[in-house]
N, C-alpha and C. Protein backbone atom coordinates (compact mmCIF):
# COMPACT_ATOMS: atom_id res chain seq x y z
N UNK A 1 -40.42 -4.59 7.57
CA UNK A 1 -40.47 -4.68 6.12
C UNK A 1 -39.25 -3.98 5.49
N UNK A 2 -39.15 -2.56 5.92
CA UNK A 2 -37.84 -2.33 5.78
C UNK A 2 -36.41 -2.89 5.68
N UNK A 3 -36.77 -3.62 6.68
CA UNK A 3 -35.02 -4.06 7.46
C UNK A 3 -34.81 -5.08 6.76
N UNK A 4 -36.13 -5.72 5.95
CA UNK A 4 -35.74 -7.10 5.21
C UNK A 4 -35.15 -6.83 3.75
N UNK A 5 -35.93 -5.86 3.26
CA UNK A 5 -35.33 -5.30 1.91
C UNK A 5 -33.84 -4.57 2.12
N UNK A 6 -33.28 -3.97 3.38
CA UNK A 6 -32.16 -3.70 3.37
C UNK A 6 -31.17 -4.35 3.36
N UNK A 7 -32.13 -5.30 4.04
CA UNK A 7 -30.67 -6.75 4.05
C UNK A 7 -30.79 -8.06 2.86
N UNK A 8 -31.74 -7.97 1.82
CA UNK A 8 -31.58 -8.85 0.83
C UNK A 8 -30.82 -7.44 0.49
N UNK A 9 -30.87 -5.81 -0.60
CA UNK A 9 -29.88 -4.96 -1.13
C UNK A 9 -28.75 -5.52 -0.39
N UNK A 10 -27.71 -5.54 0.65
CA UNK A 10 -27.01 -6.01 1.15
C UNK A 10 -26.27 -6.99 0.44
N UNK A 11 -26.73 -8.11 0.84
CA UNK A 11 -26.56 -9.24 0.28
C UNK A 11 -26.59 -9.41 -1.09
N UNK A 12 -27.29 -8.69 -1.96
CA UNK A 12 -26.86 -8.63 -3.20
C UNK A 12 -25.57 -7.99 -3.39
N UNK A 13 -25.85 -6.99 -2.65
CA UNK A 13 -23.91 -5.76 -2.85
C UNK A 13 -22.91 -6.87 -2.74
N UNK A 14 -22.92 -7.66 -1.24
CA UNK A 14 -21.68 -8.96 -0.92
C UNK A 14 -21.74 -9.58 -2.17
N UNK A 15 -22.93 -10.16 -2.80
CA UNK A 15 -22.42 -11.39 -3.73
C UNK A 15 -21.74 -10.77 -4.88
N UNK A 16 -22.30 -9.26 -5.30
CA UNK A 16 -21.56 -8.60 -6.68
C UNK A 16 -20.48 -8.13 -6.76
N UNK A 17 -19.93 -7.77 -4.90
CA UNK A 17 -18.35 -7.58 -4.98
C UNK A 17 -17.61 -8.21 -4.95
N UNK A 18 -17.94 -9.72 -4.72
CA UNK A 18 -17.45 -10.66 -4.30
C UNK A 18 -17.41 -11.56 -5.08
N UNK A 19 -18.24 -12.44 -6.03
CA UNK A 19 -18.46 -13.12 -7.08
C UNK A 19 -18.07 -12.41 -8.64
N UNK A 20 -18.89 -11.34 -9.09
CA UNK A 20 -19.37 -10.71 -10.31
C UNK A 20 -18.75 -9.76 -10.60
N UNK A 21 -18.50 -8.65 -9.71
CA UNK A 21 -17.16 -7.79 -10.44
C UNK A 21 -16.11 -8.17 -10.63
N UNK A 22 -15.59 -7.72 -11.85
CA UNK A 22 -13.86 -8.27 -12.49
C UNK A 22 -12.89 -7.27 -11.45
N UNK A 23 -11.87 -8.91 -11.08
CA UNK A 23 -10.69 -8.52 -10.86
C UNK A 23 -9.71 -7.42 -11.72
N UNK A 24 -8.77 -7.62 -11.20
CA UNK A 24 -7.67 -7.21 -12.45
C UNK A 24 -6.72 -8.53 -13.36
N UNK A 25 -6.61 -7.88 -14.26
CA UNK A 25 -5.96 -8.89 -14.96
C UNK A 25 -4.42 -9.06 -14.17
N UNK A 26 -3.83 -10.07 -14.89
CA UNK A 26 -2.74 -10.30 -14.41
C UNK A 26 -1.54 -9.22 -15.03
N UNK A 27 -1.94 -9.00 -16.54
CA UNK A 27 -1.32 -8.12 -17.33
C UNK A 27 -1.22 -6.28 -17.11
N UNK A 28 -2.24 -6.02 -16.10
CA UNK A 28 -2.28 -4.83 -15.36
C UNK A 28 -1.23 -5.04 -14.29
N UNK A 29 -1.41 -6.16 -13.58
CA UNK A 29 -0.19 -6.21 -12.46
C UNK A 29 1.36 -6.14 -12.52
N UNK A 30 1.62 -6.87 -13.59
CA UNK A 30 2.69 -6.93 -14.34
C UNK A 30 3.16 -5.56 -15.02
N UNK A 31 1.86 -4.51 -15.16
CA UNK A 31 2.67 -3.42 -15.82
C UNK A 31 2.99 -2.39 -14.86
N UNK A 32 2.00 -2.44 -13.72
CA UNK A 32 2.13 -1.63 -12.16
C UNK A 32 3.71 -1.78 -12.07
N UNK A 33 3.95 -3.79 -11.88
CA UNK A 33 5.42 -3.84 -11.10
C UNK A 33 6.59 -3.33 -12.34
N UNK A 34 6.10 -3.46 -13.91
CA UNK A 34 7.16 -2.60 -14.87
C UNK A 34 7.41 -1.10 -14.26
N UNK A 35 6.04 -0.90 -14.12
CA UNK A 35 6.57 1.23 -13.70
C UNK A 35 7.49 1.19 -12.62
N UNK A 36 7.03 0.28 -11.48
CA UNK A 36 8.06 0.49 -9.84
C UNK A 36 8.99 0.24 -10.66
N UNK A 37 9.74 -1.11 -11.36
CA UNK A 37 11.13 -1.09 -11.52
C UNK A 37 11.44 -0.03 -12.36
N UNK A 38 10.88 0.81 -13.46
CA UNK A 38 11.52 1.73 -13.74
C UNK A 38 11.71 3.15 -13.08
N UNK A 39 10.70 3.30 -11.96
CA UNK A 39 11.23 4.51 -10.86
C UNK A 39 12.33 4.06 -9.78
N UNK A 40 12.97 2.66 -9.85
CA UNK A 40 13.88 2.69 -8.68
C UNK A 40 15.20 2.85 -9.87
N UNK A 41 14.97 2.45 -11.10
CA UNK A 41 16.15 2.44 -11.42
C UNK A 41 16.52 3.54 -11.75
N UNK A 42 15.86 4.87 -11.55
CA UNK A 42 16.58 5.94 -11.27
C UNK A 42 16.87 6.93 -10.38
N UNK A 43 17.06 5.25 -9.37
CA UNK A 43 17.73 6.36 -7.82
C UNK A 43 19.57 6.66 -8.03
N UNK A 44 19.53 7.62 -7.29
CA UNK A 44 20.76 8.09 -7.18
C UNK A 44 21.91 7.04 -6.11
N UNK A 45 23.01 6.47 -6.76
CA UNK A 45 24.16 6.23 -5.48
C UNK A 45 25.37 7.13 -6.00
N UNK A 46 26.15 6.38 -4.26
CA UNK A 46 27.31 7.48 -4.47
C UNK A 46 28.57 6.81 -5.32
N UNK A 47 29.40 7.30 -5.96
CA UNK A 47 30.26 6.81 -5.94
C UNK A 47 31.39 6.11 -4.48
N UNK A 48 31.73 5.36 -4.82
CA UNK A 48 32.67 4.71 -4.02
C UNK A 48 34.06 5.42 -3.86
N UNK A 49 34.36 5.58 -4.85
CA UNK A 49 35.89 6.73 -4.76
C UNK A 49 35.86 7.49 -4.67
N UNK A 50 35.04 8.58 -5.65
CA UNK A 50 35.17 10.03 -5.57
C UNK A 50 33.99 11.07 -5.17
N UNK A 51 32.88 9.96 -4.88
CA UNK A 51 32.28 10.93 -3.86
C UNK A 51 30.60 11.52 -4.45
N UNK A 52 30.99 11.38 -6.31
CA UNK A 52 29.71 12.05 -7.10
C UNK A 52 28.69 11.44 -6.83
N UNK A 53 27.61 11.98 -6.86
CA UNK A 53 26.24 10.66 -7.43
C UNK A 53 25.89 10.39 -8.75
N UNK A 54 25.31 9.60 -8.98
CA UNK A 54 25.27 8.87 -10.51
C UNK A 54 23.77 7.99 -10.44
N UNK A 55 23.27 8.06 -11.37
CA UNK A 55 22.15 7.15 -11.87
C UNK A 55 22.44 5.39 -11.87
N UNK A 56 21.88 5.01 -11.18
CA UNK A 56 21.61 3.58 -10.72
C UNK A 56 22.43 2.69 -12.42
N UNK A 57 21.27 3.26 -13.33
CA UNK A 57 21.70 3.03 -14.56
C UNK A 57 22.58 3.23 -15.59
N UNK A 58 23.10 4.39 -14.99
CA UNK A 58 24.42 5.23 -15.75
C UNK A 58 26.18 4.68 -14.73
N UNK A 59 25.43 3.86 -13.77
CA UNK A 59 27.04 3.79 -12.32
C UNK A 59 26.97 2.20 -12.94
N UNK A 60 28.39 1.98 -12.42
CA UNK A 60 29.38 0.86 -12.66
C UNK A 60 29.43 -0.07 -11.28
N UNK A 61 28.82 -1.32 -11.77
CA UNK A 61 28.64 -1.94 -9.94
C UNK A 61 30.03 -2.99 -10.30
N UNK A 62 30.90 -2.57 -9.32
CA UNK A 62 32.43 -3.52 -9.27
C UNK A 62 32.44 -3.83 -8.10
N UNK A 63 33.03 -5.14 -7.08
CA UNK A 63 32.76 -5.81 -6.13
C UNK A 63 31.92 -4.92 -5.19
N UNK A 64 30.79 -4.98 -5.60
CA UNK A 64 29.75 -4.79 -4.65
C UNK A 64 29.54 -3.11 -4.30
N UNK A 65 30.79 -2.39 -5.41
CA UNK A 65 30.51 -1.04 -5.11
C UNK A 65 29.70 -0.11 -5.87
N UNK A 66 29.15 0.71 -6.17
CA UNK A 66 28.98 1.61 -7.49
C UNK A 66 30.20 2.57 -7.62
N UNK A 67 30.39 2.79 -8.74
CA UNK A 67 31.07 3.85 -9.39
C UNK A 67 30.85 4.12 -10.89
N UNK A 68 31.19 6.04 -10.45
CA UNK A 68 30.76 6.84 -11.56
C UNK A 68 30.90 6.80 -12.74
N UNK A 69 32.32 6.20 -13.14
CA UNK A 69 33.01 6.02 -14.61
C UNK A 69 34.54 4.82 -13.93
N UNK A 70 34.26 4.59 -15.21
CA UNK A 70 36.12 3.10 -15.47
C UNK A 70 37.16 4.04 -14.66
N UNK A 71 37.76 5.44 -14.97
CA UNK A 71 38.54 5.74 -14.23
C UNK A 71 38.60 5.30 -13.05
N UNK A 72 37.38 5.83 -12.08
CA UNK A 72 37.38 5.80 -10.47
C UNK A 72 36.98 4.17 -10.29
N UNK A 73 36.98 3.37 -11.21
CA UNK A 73 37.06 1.73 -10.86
C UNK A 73 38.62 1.24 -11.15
N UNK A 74 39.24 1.85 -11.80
CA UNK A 74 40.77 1.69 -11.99
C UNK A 74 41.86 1.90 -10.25
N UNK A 75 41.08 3.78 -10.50
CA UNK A 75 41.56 4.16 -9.64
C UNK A 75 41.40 3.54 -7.70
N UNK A 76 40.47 3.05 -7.85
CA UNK A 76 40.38 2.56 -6.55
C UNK A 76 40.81 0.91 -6.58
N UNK A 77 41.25 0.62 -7.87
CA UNK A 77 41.85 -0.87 -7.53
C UNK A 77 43.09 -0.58 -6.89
């Protein structure tokens, strides 16, 4: 008698996690992947010429390099 009532509770749990509780919206997912892109865009690279590090967002990407400021993109042409 037991074992039967444990396993209809059961089977109710499967159908309510499975059917009846809400997902997530799509608009939660979308704001998860907004936060990641705004924690990568403030990783650190190096400069290419002179060596500093610089903010992803603050560095200068010229053929395929970063650099710190226009000088050291001058300077290494």
């Amino acid at each position: 008698m037991i074992l039967k009532v444990l396993l209809v509770i059961g089977v109710i749990g499967i159908v309510y996690f499975m059917f009846i509780k809400k997902k997530p919206t799509i608009s939660q997912k979308n704001q998860a992947k907004a936060k990641k892109n705004e924690e990568k865009a403030d990783d650190m690279v190096e400069c290419s010429s002179c060596g500093v590090y610089a903010e992803v967002s603050e560095s200068i990407l010229s053929n395929a390099k970063y650099y710190c400021s226009q000088e050291c993109v001058v300077k290494a042409a």
